[in-house]
Protein backbone atom coordinates (compact mmCIF):
# COMPACT_ATOMS: atom_id res chain seq x y z
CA UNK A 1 -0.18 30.48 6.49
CA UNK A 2 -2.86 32.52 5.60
CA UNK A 3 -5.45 33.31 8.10
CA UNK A 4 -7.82 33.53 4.96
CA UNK A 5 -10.94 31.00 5.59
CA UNK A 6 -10.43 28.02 3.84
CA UNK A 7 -14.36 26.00 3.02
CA UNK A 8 -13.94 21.81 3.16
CA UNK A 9 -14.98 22.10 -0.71
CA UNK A 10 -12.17 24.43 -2.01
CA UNK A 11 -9.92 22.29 0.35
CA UNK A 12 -10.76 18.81 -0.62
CA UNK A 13 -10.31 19.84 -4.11
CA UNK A 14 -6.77 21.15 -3.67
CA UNK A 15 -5.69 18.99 -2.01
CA UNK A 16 -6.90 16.36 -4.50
CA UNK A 17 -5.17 18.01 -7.52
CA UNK A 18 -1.99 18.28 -5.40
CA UNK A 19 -2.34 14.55 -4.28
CA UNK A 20 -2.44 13.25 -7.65
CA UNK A 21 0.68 15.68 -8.76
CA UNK A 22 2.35 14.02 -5.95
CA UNK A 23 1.48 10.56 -7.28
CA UNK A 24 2.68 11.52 -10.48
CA UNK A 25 6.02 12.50 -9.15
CA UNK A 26 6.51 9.50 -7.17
CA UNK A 27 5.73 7.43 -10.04
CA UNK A 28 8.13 9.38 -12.32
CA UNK A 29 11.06 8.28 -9.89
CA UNK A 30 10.14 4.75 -9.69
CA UNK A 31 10.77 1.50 -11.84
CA UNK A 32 9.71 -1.53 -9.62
CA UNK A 33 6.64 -4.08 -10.63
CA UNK A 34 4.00 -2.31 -9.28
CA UNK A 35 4.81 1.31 -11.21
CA UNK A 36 5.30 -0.76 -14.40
CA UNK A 37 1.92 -2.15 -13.35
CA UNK A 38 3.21 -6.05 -13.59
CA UNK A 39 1.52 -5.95 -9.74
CA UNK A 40 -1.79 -4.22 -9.42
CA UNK A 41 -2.58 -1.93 -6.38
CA UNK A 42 -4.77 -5.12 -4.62
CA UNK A 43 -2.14 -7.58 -5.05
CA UNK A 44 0.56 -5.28 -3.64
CA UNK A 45 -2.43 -4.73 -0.53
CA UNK A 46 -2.43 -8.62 0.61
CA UNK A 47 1.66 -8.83 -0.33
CA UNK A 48 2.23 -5.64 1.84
CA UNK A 49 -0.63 -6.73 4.67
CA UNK A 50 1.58 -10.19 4.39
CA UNK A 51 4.97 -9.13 4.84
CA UNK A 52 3.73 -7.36 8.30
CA UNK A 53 2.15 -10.81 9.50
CA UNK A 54 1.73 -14.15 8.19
CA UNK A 55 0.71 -16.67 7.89
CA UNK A 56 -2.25 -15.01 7.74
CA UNK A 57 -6.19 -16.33 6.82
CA UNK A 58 -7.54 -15.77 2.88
CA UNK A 59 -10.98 -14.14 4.51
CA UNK A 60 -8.59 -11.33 6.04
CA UNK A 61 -7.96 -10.20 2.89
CA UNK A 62 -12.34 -9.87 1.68
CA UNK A 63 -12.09 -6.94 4.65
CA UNK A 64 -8.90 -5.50 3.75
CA UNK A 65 -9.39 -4.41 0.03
CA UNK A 66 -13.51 -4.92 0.77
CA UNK A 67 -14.49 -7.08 -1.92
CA UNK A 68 -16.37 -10.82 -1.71
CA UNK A 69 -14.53 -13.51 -0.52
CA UNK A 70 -14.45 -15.20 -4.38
CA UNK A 71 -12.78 -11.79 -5.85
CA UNK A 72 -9.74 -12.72 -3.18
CA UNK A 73 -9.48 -15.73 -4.33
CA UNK A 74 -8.99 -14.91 -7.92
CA UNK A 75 -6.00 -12.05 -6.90
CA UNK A 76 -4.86 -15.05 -4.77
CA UNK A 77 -4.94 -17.57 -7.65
CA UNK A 78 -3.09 -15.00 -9.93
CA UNK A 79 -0.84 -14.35 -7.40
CA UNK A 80 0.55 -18.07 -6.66
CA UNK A 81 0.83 -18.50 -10.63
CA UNK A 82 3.40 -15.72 -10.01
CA UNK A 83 4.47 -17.57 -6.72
CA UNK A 84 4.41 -14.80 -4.91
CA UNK A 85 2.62 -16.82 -2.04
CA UNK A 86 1.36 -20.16 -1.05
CA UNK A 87 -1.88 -21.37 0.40
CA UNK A 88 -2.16 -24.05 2.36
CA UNK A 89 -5.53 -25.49 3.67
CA UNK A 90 -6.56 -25.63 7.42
CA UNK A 91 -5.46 -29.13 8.89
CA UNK A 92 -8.29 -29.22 11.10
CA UNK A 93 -11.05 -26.77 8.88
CA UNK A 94 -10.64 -27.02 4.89
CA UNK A 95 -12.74 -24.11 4.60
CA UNK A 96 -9.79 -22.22 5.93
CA UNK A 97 -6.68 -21.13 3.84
CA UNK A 98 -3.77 -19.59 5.09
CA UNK A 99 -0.83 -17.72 3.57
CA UNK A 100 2.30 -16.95 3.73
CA UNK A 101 4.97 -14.45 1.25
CA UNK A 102 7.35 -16.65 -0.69
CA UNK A 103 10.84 -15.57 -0.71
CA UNK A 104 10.00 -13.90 -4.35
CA UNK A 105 6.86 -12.27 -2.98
CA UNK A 106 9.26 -11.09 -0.27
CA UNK A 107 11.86 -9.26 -2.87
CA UNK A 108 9.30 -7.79 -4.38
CA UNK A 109 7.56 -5.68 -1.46
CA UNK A 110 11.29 -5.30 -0.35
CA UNK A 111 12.38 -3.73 -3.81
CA UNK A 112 8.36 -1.39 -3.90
CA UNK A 113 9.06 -0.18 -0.35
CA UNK A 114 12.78 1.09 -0.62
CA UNK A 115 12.00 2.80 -4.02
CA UNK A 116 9.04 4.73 -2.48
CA UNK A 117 11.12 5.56 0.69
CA UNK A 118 13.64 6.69 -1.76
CA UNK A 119 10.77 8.91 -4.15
CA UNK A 120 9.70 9.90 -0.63
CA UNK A 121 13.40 11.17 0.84
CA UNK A 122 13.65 13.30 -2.56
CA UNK A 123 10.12 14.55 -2.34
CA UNK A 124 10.76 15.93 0.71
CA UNK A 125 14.48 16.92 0.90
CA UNK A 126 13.54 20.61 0.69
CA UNK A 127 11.68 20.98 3.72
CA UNK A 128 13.20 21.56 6.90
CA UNK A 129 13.25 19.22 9.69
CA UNK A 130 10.77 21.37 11.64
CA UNK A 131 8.07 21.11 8.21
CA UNK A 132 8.67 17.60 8.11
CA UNK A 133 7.68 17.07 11.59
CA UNK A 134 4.71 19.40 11.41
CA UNK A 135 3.79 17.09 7.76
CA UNK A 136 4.20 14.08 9.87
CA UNK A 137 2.04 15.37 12.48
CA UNK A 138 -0.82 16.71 10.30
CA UNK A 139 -0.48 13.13 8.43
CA UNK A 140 -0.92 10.84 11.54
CA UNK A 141 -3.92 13.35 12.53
CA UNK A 142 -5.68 12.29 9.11
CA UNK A 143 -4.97 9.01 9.47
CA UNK A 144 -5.73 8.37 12.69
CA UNK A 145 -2.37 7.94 14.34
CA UNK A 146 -1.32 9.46 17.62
């Protein structure tokens, strides 16, 4: 490390160029639905946000990729034609939807999350376990994790 100062601008863009080499690589490795872009990034969001808790209600998913309410329930339309989930109405309040991962919307965040582990494990096998530690701990920082 350089004790050279380092301005937020030159930083940011950097880091931005070295981001997007990263995605690169990791997309290089990988051969699953989403890299061949048969899944787009939102659907992948609600499947992902889905196979850490469900059932769970359509409106959750207007805050989570922050778009209207009716642009979820187009990716949620497409997304049952591909029965990756079902929707089911509210017993007691129509107005309310809730969802659940089918078992084929199941496979398929199952077979995107080991192949980016795996992209990830080769990505990193040249750093020590002390740089991994300090990557993980500048990474939680950022993202808000303790």
């Amino acid at each position: 490390m350089s004790g050279k100062r380092l301005p937020l601008q030159a930083f940011s863009k950097e880091m931005l160029g070295l981001l997007l080499k990263m995605f690169r690589a990791i997309s290089q490795r990988e051969n699953h639905p989403l890299a061949k872009g048969q899944v787009t990034i939102p659907q992948f969001l609600i499947l992902e946000a889905l196979y850490e808790a469900q059932p769970r209600k359509l409106r959750e998913f207007s805050q989570i990729l922050k778009v209207t309410p009716s642009a979820v329930t187009g990716i949620i339309e497409r997304m049952e034609k591909e029965q990756w989930i079902h929707r089911t109405a509210d017993s007691r309040d129509r107005r309310v939807h809730w969802m659940w991962l089918t078992l084929k919307g199941k496979k398929l965040v199952l077979s995107v999350l080991r192949q980016k582990e795996k992209s990830i494990r080769a990505m990193f096998t040249e750093l020590t376990d002390q740089e991994r530690w300090v990557y993980l701990r500048l990474f939680r920082k950022v993202v808000g994790q303790k």
